[in-house]
C-alpha atoms as a PDB file:
ATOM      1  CA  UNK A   1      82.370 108.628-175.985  1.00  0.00           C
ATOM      2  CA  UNK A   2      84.939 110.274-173.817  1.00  0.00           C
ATOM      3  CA  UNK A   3      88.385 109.483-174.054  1.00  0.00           C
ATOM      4  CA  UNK A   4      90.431 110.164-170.852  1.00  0.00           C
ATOM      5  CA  UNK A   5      94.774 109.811-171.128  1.00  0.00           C
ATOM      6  CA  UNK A   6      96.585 109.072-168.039  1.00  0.00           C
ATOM      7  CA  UNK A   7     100.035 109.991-168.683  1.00  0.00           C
ATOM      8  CA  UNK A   8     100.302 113.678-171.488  1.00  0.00           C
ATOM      9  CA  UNK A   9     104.337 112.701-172.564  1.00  0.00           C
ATOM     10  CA  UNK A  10     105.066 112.804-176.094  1.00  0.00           C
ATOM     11  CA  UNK A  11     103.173 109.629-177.112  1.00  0.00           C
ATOM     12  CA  UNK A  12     100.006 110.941-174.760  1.00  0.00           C
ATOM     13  CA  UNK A  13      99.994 114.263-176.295  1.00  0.00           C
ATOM     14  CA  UNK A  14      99.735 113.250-179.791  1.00  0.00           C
ATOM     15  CA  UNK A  15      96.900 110.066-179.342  1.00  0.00           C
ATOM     16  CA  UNK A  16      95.329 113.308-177.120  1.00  0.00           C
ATOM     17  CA  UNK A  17      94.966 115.323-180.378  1.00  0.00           C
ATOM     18  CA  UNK A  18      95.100 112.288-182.737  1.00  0.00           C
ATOM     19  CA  UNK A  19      91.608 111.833-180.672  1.00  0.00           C
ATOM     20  CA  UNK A  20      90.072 115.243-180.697  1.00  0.00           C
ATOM     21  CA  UNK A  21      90.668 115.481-184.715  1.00  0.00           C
ATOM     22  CA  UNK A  22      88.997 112.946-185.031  1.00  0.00           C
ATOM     23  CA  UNK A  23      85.947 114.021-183.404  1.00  0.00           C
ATOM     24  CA  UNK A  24      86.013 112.728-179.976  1.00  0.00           C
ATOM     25  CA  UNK A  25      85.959 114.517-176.847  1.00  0.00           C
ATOM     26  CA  UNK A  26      89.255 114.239-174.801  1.00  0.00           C
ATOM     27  CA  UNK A  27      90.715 114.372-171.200  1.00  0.00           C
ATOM     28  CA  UNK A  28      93.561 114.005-169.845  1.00  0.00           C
ATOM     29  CA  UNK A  29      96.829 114.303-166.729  1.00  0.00           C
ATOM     30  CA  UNK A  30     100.137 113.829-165.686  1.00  0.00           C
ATOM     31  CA  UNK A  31     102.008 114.883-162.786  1.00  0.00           C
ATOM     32  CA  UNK A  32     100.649 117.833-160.783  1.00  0.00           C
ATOM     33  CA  UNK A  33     103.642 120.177-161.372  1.00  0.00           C
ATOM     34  CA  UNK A  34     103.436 120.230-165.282  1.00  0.00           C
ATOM     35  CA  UNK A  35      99.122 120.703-164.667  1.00  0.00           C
ATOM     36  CA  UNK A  36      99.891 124.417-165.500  1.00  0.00           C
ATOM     37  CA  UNK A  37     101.997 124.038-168.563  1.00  0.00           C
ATOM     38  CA  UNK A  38     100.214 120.713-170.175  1.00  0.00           C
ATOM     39  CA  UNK A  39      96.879 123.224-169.959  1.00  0.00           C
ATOM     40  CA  UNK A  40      98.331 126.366-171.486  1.00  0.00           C
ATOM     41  CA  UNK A  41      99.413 123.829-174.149  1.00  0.00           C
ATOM     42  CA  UNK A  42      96.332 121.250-175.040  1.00  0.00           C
ATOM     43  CA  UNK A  43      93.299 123.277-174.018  1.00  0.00           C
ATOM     44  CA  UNK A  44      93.715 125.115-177.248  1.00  0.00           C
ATOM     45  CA  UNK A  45      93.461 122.112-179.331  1.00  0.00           C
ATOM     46  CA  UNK A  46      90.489 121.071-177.779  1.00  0.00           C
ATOM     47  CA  UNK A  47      91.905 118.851-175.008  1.00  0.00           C
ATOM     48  CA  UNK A  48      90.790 119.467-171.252  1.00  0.00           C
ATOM     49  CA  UNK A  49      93.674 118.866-169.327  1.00  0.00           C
ATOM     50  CA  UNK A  50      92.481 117.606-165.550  1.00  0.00           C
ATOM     51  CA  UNK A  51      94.408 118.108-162.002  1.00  0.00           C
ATOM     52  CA  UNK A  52      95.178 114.064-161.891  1.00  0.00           C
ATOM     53  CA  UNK A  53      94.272 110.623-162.837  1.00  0.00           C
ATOM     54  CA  UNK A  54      91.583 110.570-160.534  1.00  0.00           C
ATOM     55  CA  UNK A  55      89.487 113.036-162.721  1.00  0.00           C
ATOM     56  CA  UNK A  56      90.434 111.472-165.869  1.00  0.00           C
ATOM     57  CA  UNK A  57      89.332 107.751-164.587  1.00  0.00           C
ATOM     58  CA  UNK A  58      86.095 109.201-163.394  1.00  0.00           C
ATOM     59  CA  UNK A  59      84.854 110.777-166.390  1.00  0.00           C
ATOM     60  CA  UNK A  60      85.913 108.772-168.940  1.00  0.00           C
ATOM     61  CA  UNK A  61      84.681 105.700-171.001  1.00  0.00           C
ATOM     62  CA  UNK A  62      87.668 104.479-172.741  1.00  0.00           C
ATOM     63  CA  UNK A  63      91.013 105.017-170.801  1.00  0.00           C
ATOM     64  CA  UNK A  64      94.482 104.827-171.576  1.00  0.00           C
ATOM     65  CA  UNK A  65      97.462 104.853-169.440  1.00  0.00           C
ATOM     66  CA  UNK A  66     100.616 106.034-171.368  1.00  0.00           C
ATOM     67  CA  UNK A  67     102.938 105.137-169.108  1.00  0.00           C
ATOM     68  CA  UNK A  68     106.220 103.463-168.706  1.00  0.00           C
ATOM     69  CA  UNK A  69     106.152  99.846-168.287  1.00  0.00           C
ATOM     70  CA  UNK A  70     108.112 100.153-164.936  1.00  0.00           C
ATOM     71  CA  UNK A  71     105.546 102.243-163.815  1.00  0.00           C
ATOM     72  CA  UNK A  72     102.597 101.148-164.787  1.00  0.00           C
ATOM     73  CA  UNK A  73     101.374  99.261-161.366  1.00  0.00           C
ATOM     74  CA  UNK A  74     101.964 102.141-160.009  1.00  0.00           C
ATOM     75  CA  UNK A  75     100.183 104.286-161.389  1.00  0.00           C
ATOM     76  CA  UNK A  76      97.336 101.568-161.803  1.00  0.00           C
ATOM     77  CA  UNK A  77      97.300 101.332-158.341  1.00  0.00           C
ATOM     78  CA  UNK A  78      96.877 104.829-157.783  1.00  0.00           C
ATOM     79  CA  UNK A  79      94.043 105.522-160.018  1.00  0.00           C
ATOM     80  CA  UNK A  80      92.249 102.467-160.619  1.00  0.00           C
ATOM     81  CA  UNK A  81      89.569 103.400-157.699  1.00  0.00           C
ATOM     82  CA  UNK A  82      88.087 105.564-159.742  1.00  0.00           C
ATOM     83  CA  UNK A  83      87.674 103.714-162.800  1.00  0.00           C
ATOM     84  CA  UNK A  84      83.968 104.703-164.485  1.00  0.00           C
ATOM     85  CA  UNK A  85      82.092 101.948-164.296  1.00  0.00           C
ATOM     86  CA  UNK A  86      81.953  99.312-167.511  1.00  0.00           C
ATOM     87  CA  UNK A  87      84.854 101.776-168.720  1.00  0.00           C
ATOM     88  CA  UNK A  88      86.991 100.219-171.047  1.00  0.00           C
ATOM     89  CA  UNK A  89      90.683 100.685-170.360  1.00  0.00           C
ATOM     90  CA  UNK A  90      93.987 100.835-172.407  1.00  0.00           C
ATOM     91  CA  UNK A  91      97.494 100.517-172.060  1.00  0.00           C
ATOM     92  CA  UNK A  92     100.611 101.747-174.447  1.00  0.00           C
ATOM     93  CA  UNK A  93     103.602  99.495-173.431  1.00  0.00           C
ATOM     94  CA  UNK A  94     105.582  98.035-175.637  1.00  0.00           C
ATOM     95  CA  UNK A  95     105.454  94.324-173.288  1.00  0.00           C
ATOM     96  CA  UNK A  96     102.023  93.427-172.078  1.00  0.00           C
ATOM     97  CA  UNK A  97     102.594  91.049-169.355  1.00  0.00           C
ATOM     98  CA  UNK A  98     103.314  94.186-166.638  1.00  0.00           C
ATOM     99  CA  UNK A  99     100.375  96.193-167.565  1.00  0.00           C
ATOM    100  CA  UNK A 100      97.815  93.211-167.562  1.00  0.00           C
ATOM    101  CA  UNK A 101      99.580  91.955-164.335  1.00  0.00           C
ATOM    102  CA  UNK A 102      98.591  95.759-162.798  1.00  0.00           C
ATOM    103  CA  UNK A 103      95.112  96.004-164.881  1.00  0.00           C
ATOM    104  CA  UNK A 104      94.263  92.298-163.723  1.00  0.00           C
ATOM    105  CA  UNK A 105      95.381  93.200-159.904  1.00  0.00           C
ATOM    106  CA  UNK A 106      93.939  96.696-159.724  1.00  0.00           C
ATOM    107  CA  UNK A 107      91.399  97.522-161.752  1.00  0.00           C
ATOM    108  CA  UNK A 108      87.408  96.958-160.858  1.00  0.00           C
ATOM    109  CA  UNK A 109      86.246  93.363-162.126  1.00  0.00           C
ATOM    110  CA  UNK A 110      83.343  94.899-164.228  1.00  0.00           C
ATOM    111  CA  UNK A 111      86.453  96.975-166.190  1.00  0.00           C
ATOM    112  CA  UNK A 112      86.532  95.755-170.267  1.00  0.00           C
ATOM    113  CA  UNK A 113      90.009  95.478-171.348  1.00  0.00           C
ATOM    114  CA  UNK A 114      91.171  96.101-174.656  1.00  0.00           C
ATOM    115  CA  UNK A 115      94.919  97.027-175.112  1.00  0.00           C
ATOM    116  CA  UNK A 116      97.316  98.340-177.388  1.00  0.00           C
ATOM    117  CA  UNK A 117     100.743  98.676-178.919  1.00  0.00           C
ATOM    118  CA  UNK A 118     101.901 101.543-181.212  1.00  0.00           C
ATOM    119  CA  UNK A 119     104.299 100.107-183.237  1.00  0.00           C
ATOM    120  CA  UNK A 120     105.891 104.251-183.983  1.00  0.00           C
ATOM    121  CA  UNK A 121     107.357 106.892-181.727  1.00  0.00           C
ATOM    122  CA  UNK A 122     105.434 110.178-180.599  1.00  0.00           C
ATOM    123  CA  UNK A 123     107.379 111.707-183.499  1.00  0.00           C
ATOM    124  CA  UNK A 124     105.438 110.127-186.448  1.00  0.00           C
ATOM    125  CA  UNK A 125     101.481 110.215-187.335  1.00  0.00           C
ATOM    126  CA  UNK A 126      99.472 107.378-186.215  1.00  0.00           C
ATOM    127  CA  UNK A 127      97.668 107.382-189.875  1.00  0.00           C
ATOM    128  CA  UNK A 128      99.557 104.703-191.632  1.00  0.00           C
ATOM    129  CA  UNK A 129     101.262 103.617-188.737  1.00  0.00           C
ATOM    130  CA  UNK A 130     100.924  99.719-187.207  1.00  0.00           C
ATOM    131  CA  UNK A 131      98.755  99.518-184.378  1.00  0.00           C
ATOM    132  CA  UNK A 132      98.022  96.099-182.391  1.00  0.00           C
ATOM    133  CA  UNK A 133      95.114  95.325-180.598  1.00  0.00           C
ATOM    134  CA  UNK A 134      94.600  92.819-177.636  1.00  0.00           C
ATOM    135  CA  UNK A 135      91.398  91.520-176.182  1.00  0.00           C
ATOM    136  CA  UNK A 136      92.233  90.630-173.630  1.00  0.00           C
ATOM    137  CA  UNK A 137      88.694  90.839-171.393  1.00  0.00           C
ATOM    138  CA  UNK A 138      85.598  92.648-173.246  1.00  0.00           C
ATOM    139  CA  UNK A 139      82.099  91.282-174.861  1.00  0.00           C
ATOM    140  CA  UNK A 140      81.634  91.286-178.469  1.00  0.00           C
ATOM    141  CA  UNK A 141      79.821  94.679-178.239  1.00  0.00           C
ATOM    142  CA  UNK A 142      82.382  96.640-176.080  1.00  0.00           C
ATOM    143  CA  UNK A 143      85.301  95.161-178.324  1.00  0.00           C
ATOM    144  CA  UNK A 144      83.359  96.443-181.205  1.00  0.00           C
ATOM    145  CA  UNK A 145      83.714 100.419-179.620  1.00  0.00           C
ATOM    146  CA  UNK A 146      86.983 100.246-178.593  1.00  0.00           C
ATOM    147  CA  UNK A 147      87.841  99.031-182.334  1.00  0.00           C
ATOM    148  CA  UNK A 148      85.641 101.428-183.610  1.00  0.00           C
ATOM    149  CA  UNK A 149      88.344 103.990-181.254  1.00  0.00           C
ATOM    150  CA  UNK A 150      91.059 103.066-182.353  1.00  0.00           C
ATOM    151  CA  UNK A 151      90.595 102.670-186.024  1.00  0.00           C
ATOM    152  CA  UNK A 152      89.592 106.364-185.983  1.00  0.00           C
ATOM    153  CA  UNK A 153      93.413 106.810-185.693  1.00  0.00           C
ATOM    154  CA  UNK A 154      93.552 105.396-189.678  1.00  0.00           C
ATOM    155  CA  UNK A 155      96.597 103.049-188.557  1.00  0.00           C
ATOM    156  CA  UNK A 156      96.852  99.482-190.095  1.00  0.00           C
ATOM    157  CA  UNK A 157      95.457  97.188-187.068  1.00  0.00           C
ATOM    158  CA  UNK A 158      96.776  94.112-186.411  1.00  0.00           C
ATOM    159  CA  UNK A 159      94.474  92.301-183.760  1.00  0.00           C
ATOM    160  CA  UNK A 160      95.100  90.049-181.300  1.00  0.00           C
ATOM    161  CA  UNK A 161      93.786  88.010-178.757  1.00  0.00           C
ATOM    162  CA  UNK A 162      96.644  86.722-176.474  1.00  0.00           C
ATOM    163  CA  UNK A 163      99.039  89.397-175.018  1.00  0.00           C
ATOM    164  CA  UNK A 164     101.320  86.625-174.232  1.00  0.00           C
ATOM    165  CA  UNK A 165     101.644  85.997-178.321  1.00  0.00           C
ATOM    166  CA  UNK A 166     102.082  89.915-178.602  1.00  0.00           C
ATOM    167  CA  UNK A 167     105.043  90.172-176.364  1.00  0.00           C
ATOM    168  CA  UNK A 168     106.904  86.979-178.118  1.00  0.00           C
ATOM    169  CA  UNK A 169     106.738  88.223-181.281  1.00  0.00           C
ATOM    170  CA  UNK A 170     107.843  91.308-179.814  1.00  0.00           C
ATOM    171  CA  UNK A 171     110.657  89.693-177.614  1.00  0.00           C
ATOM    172  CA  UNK A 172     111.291  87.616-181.022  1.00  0.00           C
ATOM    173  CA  UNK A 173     112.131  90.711-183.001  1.00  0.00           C
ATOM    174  CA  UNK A 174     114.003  92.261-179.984  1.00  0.00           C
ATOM    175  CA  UNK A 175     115.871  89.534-180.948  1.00  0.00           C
ATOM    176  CA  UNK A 176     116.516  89.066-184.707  1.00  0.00           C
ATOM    177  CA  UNK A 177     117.684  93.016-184.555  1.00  0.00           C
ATOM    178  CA  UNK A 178     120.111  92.790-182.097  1.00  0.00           C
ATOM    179  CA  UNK A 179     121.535  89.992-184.080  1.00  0.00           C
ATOM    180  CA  UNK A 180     121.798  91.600-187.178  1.00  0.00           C
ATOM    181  CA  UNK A 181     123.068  94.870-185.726  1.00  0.00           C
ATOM    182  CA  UNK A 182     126.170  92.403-183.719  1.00  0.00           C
ATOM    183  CA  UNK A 183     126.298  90.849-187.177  1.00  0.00           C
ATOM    184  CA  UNK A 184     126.781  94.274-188.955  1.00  0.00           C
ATOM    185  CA  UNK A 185     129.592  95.618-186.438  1.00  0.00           C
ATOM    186  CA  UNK A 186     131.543  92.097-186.439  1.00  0.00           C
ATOM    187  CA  UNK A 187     131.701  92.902-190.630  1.00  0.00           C
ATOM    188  CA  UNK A 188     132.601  96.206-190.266  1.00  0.00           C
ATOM    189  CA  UNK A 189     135.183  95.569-187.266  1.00  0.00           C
ATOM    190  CA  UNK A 190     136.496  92.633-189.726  1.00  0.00           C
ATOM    191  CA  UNK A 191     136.754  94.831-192.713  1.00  0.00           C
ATOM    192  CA  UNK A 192     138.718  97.540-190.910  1.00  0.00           C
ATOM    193  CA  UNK A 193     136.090 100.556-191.355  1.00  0.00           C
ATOM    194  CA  UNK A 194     133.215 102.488-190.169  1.00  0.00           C
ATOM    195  CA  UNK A 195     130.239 102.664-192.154  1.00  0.00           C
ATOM    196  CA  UNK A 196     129.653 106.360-192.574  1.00  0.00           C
ATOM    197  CA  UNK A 197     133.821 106.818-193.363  1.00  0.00           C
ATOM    198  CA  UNK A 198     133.015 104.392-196.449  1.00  0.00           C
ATOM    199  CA  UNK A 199     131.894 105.998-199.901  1.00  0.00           C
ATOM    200  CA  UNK A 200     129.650 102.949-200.631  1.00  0.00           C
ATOM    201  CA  UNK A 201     127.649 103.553-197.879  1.00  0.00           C
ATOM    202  CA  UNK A 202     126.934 106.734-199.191  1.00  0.00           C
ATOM    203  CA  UNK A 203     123.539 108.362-200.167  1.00  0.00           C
END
């Protein structure tokens, strides 16, 4: 299977190689200008680094568009013509509801969708790691591959088949931290210190 990345930033780069060690054969783009650097870079690893999206949606069966949620209908929009047909295509936001909303509106009808959220920054190993996964439009057999994908990554899966459940738990949790963190600073406003200038909150 051939595994195409639209979008080589920090969380591209290292599903990119996260990919190729585990024995799949990888594409990927971003932005024209860094084409250049992004090659010098990833071809060594074993990555072929293409001129645009366009390539990358063409050739590949399973895509994935590491993007920023605020601009992932556009860059949906741009590509999605030349989606592979029966591809099965990706998304790494962190909220759902944009990306479907651009993978319902844009992308080919005969697309399989199977999306997911890495619950780490590019900074950390996926191995370990918490991954979700949403069906969210595949048969039994394609949602069988893309698992079979993903768990090559050796992450703890959590699967799911609503995105709208994913993003309230996420939304949910958004929540509960900022909480605690007001919660924290109120206590630490009250007691007339700062954390780190306290020798109980020492390591």
């Amino acid at each position: 299977m051939q595994i195409g990345i639209i979008g080589l930033g920090d969380m591209g780069k290292l599903y990119a190689v996260s990919f190729v060690n585990a024995g799949y054969k990888v594409c990927g783009a971003d932005m024209p200008l860094r084409f250049s650097d992004l090659k010098n870079e990833l071809e060594p690893k074993g990555i072929e680094v293409l001129i645009d999206g366009h390539e990358v949606a063409r050739k590949s069966d399973f895509i994935i568009y590491c993007v920023e949620a605020e601009k992932i209908d556009e860059v949906v929009s741009t590509f999605a013509r030349s989606t592979k047909y029966g591809a099965i295509v990706s998304g790494q936001t962190s909220v759902k509801h944009p990306e479907i909303a651009a993978f319902e509106k844009h992308l080919p009808e005969d697309t399989q969708i199977v999306t997911c959220h890495s619950l780490h920054g590019p900074a950390f190993s996926p191995v370990g790691q918490t991954l979700v996964v949403v069906r969210h439009r595949a048969t039994d057999e394609v949602y069988a591959k893309a698992l079979e994908v993903y768990q090559s990554l050796k992450s703890n899966i959590i699967e799911m088949n609503d995105y709208r459940e994913h993003d309230r738990i996420v939304a949910d949790t958004q929540a509960v931290t900022h909480m605690g963190f007001e919660s924290m600073g109120s206590a630490w406003k009250n007691a007339g210190f700062f954390p780190w200038d306290n020798p109980a909150y020492r390591i």
